[in-house]
N, C-alpha and C. Protein backbone atom coordinates (compact mmCIF):
# COMPACT_ATOMS: atom_id res chain seq x y z
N UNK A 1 -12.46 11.32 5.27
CA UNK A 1 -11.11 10.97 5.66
C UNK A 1 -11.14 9.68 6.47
N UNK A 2 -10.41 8.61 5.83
CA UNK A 2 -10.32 7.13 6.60
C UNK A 2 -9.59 8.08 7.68
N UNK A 3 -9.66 7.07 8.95
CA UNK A 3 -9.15 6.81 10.31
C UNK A 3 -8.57 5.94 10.71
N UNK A 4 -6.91 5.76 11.67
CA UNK A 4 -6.89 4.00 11.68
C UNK A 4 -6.01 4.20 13.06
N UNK A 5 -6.88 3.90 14.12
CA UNK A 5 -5.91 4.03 15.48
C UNK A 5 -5.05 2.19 15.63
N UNK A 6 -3.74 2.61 16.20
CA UNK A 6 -3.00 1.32 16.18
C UNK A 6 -3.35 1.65 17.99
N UNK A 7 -3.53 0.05 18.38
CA UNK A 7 -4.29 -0.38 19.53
C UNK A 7 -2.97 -1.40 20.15
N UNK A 8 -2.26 -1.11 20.98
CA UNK A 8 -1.50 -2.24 21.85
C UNK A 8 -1.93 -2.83 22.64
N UNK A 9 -2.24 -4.04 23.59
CA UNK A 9 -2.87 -4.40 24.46
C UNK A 9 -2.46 -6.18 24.34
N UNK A 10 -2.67 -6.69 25.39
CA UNK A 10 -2.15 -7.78 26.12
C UNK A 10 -2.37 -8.98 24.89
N UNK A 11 -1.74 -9.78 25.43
CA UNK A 11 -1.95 -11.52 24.20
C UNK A 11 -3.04 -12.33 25.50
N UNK A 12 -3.25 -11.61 26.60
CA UNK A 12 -4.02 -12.30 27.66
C UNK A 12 -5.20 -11.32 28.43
N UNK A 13 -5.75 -11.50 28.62
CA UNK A 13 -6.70 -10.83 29.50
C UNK A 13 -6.79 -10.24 30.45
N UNK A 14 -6.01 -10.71 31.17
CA UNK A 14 -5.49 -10.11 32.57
C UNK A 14 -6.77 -10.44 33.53
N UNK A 15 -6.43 -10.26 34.59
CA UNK A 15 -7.09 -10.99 35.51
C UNK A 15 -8.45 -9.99 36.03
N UNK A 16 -8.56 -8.85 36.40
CA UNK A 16 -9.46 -7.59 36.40
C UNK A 16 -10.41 -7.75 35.01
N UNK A 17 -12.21 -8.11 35.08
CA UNK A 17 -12.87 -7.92 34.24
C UNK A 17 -13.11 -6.18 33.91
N UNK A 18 -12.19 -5.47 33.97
CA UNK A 18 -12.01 -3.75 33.98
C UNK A 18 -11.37 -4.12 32.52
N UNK A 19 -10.52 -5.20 32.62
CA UNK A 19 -9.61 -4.76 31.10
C UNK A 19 -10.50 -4.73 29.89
N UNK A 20 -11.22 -6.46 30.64
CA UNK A 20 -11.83 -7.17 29.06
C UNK A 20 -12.70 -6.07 28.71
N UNK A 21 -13.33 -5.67 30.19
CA UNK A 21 -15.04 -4.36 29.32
C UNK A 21 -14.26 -3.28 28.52
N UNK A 22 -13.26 -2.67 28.97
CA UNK A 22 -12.43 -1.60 27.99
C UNK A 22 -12.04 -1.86 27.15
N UNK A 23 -11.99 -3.11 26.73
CA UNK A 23 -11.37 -3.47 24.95
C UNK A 23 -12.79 -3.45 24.27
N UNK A 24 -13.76 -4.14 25.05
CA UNK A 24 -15.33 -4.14 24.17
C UNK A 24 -15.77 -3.30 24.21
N UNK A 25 -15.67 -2.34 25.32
CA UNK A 25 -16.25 -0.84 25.08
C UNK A 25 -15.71 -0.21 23.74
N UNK A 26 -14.11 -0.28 23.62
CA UNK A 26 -13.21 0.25 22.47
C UNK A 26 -13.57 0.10 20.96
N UNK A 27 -14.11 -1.37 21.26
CA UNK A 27 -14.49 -2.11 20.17
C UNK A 27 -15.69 -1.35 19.68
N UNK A 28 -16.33 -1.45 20.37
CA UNK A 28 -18.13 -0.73 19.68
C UNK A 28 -17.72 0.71 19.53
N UNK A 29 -16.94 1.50 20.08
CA UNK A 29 -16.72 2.77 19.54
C UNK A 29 -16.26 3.13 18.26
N UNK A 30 -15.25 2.32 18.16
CA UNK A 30 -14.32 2.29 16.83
C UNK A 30 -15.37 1.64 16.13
N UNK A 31 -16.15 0.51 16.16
CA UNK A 31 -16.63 0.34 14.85
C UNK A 31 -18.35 1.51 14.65
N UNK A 32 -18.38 1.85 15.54
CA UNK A 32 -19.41 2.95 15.10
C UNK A 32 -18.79 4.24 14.48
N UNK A 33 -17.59 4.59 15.22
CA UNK A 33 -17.07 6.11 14.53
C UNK A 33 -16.52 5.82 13.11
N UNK A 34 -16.71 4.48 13.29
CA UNK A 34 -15.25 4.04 11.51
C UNK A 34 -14.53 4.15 11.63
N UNK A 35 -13.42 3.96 12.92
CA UNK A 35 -12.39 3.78 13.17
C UNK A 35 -11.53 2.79 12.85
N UNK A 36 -10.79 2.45 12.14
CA UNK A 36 -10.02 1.39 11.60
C UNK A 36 -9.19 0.95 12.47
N UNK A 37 -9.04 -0.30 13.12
CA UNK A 37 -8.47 -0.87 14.06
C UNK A 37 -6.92 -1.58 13.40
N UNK A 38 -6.07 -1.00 13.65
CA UNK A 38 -4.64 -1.94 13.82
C UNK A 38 -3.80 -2.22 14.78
N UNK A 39 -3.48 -3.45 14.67
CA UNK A 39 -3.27 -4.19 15.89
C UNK A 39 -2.57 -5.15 15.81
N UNK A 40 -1.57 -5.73 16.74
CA UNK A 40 -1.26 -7.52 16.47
C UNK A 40 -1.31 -8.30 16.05
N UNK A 41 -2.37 -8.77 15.36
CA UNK A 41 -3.01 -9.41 14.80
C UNK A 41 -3.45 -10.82 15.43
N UNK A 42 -3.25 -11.11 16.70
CA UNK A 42 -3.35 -12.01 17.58
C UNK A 42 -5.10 -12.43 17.82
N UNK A 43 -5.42 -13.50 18.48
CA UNK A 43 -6.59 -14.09 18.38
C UNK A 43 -7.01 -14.48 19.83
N UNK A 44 -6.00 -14.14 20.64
CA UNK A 44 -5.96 -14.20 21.91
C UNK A 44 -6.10 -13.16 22.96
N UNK A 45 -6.47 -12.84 24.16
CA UNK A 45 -6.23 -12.09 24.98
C UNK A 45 -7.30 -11.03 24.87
N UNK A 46 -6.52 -9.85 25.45
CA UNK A 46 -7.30 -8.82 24.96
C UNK A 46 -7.66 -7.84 23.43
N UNK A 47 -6.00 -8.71 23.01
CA UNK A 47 -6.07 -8.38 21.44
C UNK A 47 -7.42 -9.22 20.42
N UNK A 48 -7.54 -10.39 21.12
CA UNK A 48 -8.79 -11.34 20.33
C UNK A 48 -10.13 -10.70 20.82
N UNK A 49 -10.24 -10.17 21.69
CA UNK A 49 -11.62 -9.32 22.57
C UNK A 49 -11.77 -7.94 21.55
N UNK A 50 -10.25 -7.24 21.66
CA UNK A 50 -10.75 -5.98 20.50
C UNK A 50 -11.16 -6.21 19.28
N UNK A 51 -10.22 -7.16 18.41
CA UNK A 51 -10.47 -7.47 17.35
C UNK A 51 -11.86 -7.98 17.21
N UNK A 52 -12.11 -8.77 17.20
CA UNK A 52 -13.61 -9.45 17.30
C UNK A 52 -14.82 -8.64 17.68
N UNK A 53 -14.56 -8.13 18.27
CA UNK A 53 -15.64 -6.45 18.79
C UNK A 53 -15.45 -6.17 17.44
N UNK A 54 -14.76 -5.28 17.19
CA UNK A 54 -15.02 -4.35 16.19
C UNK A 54 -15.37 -4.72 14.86
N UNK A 55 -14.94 -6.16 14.72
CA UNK A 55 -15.29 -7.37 13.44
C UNK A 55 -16.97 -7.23 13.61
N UNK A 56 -17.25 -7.94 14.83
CA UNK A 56 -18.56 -8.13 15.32
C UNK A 56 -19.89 -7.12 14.91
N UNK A 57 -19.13 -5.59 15.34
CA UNK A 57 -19.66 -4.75 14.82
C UNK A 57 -19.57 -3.80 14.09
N UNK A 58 -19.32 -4.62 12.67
CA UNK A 58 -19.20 -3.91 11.71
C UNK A 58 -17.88 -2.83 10.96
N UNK A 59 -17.00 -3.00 12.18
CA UNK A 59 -15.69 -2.05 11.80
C UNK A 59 -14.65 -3.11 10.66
N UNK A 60 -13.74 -2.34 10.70
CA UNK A 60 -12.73 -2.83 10.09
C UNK A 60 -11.31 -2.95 10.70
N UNK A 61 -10.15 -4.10 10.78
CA UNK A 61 -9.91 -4.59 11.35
C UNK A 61 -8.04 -4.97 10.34
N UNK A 62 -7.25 -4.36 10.83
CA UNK A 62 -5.87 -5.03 9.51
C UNK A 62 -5.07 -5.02 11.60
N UNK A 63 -4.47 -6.86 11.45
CA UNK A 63 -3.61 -7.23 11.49
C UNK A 63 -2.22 -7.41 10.89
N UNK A 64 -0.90 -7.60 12.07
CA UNK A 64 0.02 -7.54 11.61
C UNK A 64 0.79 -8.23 12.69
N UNK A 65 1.33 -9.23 12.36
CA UNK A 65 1.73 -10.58 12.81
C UNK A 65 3.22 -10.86 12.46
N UNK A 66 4.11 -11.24 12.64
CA UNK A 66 5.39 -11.60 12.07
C UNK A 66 5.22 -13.55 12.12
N UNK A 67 5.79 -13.76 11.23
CA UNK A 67 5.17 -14.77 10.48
C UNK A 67 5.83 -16.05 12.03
N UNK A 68 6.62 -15.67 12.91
CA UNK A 68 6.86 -16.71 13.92
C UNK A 68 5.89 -16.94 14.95
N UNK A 69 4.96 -15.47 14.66
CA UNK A 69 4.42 -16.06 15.91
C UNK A 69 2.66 -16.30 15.60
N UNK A 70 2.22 -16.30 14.14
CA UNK A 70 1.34 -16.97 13.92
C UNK A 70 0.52 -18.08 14.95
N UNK A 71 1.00 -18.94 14.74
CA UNK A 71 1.03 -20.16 15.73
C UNK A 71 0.82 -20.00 17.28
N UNK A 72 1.98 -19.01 17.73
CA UNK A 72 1.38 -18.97 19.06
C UNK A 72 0.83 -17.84 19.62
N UNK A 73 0.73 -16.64 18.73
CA UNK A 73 -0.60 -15.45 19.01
C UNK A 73 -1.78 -15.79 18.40
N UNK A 74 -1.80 -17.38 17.73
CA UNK A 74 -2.73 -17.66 17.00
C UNK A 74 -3.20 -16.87 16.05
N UNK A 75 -2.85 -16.14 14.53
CA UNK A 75 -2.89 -15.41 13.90
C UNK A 75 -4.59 -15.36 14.16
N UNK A 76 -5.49 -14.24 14.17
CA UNK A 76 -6.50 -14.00 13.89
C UNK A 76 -7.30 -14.28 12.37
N UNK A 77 -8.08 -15.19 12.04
CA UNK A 77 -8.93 -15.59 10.80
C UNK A 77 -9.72 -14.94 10.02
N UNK A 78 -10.08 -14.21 10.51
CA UNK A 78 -11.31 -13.28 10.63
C UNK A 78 -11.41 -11.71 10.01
N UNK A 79 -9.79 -11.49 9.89
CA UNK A 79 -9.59 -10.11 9.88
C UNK A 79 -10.31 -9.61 8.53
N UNK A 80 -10.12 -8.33 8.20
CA UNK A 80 -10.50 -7.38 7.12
C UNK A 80 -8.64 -7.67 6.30
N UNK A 81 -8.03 -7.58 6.89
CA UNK A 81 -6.49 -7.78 5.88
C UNK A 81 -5.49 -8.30 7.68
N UNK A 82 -4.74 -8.91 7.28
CA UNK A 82 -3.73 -9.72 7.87
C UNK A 82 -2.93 -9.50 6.97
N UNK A 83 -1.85 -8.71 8.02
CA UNK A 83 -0.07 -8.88 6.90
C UNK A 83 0.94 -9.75 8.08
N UNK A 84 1.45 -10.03 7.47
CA UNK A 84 2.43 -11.05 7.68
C UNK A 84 3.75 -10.46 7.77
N UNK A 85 4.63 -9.91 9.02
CA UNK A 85 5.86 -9.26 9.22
C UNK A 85 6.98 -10.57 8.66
N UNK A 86 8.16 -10.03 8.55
CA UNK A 86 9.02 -11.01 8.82
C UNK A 86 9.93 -11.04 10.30
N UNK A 87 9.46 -9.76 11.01
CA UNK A 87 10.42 -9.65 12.23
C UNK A 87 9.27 -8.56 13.23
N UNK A 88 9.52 -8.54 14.54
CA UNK A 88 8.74 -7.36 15.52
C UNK A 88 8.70 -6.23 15.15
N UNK A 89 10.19 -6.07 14.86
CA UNK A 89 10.13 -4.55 14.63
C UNK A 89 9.27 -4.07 12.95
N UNK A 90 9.80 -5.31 11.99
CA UNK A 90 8.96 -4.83 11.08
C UNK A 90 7.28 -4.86 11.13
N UNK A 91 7.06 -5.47 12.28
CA UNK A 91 5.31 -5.43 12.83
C UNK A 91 5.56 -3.84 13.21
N UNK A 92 5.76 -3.94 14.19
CA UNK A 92 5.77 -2.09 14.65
C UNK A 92 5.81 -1.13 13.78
N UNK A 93 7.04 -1.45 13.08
CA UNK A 93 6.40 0.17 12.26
C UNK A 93 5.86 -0.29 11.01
N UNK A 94 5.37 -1.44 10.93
CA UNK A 94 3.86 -1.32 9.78
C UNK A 94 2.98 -0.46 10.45
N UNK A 95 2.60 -0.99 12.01
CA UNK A 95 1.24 -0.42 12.44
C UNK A 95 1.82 0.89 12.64
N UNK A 96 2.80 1.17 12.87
CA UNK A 96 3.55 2.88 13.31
C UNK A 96 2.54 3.99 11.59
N UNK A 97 3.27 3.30 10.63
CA UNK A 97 3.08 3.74 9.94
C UNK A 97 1.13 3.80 9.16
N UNK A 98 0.80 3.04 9.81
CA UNK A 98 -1.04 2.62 9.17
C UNK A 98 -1.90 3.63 10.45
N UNK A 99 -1.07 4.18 11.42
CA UNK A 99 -1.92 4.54 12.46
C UNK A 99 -1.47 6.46 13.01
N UNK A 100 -2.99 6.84 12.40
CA UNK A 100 -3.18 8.11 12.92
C UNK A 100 -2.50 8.15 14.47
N UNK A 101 -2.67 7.43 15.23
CA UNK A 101 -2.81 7.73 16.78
C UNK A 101 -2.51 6.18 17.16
N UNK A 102 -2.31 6.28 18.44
CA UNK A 102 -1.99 5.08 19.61
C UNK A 102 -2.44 5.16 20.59
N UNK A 103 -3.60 3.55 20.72
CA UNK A 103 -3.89 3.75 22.16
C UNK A 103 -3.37 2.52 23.04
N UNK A 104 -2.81 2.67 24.34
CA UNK A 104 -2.35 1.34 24.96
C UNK A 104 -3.19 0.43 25.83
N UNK A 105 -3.83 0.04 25.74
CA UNK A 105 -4.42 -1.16 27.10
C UNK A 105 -3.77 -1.44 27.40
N UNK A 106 -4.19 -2.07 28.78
CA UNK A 106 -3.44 -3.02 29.87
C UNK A 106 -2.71 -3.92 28.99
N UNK A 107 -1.13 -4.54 29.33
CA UNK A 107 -0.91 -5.84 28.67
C UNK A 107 0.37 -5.92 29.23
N UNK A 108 1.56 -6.90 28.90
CA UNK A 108 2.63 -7.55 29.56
C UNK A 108 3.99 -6.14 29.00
N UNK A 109 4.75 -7.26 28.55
CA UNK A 109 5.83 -6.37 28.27
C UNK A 109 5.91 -6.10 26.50
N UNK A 110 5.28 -6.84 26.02
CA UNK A 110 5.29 -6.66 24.54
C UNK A 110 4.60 -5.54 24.54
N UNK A 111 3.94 -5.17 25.19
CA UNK A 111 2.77 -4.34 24.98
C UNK A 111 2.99 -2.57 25.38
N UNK A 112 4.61 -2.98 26.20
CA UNK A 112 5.18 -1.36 26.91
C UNK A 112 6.16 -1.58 25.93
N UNK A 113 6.61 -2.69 25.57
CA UNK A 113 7.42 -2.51 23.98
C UNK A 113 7.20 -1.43 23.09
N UNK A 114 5.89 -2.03 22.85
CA UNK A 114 5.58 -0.91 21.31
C UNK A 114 4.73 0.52 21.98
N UNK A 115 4.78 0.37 23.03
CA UNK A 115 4.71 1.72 23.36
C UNK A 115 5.43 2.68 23.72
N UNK A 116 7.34 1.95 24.22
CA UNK A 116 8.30 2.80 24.54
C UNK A 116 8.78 3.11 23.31
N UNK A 117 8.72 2.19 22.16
CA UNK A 117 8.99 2.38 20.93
C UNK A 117 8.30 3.75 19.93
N UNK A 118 7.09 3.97 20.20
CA UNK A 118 6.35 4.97 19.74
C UNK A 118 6.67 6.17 20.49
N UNK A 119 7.09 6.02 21.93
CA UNK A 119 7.10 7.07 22.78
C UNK A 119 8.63 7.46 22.78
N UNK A 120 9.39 6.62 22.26
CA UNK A 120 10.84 7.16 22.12
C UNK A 120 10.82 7.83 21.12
N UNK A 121 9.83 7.46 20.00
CA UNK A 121 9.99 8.29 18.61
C UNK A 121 10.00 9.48 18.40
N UNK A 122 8.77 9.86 19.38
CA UNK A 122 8.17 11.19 19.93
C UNK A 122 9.01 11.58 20.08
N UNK A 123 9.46 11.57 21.01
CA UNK A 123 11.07 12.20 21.95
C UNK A 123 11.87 12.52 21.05
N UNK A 124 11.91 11.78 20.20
CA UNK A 124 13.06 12.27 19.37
C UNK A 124 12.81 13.41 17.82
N UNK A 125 11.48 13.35 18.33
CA UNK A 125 10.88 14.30 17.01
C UNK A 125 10.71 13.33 16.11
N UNK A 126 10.51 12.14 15.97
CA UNK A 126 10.13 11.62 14.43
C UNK A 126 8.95 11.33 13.86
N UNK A 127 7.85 11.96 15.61
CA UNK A 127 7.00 11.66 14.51
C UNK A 127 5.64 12.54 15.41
N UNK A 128 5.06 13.30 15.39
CA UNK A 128 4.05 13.51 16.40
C UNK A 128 2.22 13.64 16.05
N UNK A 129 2.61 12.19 16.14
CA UNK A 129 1.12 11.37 16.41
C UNK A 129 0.97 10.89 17.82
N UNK A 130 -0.40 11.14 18.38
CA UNK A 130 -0.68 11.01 19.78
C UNK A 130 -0.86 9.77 19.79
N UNK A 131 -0.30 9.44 21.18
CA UNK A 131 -0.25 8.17 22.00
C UNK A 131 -0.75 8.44 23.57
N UNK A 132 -1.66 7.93 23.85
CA UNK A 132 -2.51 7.90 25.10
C UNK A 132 -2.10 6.22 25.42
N UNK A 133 -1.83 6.39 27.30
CA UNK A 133 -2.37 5.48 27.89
C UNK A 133 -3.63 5.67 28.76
N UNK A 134 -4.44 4.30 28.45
CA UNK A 134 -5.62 3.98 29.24
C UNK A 134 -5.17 3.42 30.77
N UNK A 135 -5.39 3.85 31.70
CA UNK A 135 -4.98 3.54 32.84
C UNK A 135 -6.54 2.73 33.50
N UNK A 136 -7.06 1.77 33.43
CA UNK A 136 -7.92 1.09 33.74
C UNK A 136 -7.61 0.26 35.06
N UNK A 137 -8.54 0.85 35.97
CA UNK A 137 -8.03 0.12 37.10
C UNK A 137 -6.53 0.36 37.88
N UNK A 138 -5.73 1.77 37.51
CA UNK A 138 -4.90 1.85 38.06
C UNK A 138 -3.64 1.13 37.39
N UNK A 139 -4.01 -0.15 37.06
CA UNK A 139 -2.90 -0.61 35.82
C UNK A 139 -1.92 0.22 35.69
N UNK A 140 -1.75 1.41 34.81
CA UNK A 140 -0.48 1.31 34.59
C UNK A 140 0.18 3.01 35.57
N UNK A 141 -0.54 2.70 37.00
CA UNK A 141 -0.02 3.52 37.83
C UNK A 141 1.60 3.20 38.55
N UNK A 142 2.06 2.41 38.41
CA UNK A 142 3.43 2.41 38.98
C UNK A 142 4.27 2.67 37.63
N UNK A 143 3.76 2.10 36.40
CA UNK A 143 4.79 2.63 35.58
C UNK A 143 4.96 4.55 34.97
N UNK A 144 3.85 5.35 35.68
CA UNK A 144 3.38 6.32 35.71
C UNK A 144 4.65 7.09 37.06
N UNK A 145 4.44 6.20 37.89
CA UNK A 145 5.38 6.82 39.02
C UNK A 145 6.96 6.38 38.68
N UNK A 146 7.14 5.38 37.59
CA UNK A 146 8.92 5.07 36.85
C UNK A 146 8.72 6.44 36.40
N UNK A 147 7.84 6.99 35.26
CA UNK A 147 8.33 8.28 33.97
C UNK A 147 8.47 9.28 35.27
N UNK A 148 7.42 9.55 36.16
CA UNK A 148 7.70 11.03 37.35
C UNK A 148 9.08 10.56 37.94
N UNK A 149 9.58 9.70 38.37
CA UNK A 149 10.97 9.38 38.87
C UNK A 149 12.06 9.81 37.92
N UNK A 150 11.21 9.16 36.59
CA UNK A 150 12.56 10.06 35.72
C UNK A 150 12.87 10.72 35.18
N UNK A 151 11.43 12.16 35.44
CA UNK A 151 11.04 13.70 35.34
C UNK A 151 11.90 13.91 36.50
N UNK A 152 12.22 13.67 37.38
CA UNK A 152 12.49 14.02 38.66
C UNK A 152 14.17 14.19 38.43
N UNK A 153 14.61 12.34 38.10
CA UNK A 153 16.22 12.61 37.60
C UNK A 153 16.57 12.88 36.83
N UNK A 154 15.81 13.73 36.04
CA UNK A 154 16.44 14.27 34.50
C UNK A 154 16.65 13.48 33.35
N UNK A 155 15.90 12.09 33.69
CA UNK A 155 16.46 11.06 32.41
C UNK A 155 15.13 11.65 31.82
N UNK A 156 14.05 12.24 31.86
CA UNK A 156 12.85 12.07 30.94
C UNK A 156 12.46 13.67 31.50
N UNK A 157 12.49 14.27 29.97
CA UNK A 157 12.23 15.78 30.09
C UNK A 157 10.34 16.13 30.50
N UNK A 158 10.12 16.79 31.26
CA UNK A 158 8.70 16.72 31.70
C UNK A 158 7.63 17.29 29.99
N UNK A 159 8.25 17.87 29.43
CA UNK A 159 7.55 17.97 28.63
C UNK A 159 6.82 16.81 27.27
N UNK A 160 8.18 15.86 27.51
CA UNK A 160 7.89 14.45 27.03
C UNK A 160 6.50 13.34 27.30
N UNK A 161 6.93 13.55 28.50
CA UNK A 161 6.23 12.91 29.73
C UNK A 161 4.75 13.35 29.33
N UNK A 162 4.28 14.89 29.53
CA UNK A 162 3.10 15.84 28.94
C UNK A 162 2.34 15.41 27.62
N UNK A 163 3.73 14.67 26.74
CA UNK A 163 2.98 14.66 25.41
C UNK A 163 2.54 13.36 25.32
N UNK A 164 1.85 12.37 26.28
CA UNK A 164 1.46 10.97 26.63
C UNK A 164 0.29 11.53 26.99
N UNK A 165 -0.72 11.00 26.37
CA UNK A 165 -2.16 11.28 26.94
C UNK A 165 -2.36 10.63 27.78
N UNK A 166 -2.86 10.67 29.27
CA UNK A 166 -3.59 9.85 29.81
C UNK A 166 -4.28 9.90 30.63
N UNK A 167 -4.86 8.83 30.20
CA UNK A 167 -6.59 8.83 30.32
C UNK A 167 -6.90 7.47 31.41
N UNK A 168 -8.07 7.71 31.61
CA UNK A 168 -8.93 6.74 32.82
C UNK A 168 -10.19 5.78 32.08
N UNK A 169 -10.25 6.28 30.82
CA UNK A 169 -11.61 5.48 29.76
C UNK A 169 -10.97 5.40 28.64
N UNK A 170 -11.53 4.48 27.56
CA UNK A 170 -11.16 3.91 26.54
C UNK A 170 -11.84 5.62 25.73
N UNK A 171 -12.87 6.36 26.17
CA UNK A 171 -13.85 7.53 25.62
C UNK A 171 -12.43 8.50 25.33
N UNK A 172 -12.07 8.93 27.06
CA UNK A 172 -11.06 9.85 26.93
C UNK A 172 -10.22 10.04 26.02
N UNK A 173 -9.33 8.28 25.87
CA UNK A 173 -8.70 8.29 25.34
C UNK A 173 -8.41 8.58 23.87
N UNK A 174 -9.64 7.82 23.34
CA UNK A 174 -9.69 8.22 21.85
C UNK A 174 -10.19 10.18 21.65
N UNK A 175 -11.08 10.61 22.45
CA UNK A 175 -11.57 11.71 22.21
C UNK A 175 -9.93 12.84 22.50
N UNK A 176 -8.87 12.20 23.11
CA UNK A 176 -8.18 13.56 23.50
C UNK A 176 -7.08 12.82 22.13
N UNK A 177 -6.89 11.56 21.54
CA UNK A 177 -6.20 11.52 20.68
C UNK A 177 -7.15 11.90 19.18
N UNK A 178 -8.20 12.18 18.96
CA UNK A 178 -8.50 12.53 17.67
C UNK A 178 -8.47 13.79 17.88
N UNK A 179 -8.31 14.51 19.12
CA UNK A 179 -8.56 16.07 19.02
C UNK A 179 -6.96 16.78 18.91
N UNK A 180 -5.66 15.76 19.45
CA UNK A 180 -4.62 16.31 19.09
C UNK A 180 -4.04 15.87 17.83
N UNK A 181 -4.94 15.13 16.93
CA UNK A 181 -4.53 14.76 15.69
C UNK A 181 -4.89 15.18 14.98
N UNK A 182 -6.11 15.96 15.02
CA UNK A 182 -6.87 17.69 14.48
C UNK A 182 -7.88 16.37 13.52
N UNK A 183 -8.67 15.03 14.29
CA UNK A 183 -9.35 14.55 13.28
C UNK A 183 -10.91 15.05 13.97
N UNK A 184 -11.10 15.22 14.82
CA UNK A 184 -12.03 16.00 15.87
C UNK A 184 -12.31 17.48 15.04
């Protein structure tokens, strides 16, 4: 059975060498388990660190780019397949649709984009494939204390909230999303 986790994570690096080692750690996992990497398709950041890992060693690798921002996510060269969106959202649910599971790295706002996007889906029943955040370095601890604020005011049902994996390692993460995807 192919495998293909869709991977969100920054167009930049971020400033903490915690991020970059968790995308290369990610990287050598996925390309040893045969994990099929989809992603951005970007050539930069931490997205150019995963990609290239898992290129590097031996995995396989499909980008997905919308054709504007080629140029300035620097489309990745290198890939195993590069598709070409015509719009964001039609990037998103290409990878929505190519990906067993979701994992989030650290990254800006594009990057809680396609993760409120996956995580609204949930919510709404459309789709239940696991999505873990990697909390590296604490990263994404204040946006952790927004969802308990809005367990608290009733905008976000706690059981929602529950169905977000998260994790402290790039290990966790994948090991508690292949085990609620019954690929474990």
């Amino acid at each position: 059975m192919s495998e293909t986790a869709a991977v969100f994570c920054g167009s930049s690096e971020g400033k903490n060498p915690a991020f970059k080692a968790a995308a290369e750690n990610l990287a050598r996992i996925m390309a040893k388990e045969n994990i099929e990497l989809v992603y951005g398709g970007g050539n930069v950041g931490l997205m150019g660190v995963l990609a290239s890992g898992v290129l590097k060693n031996g995995g396989r690798v499909t980008g997905v780019i919308p054709d504007f921002l080629k140029n300035l996510e620097l489309a990745h060269t290198g890939l195993s397949e590069l598709i070409i969106s015509q719009s964001m959202h039609e990037r998103k649910q290409k990878m929505y649709e190519l990906a067993d599971y979701f994992i989030v790295l650290p990254g800006g706002i594009g990057t809680i984009d396609e993760f409120a996007e996956v995580f609204t889906w949930s919510q709404l029943d459309l789709h239940k494939k696991p999505c873990a955040l990697v909390n590296i370095a604490g990263y994404f601890d204040d946006l952790l204390k927004f969802f308990n604020n809005s367990v608290e005011e009733t905008f976000l049902k706690k059981e929602h909230l529950n169905s977000v994996i998260i994790a402290d390692s790039v290990e966790t993460a994948l090991e508690k999303c292949r085990a609620k995807a019954g690929i474990l």
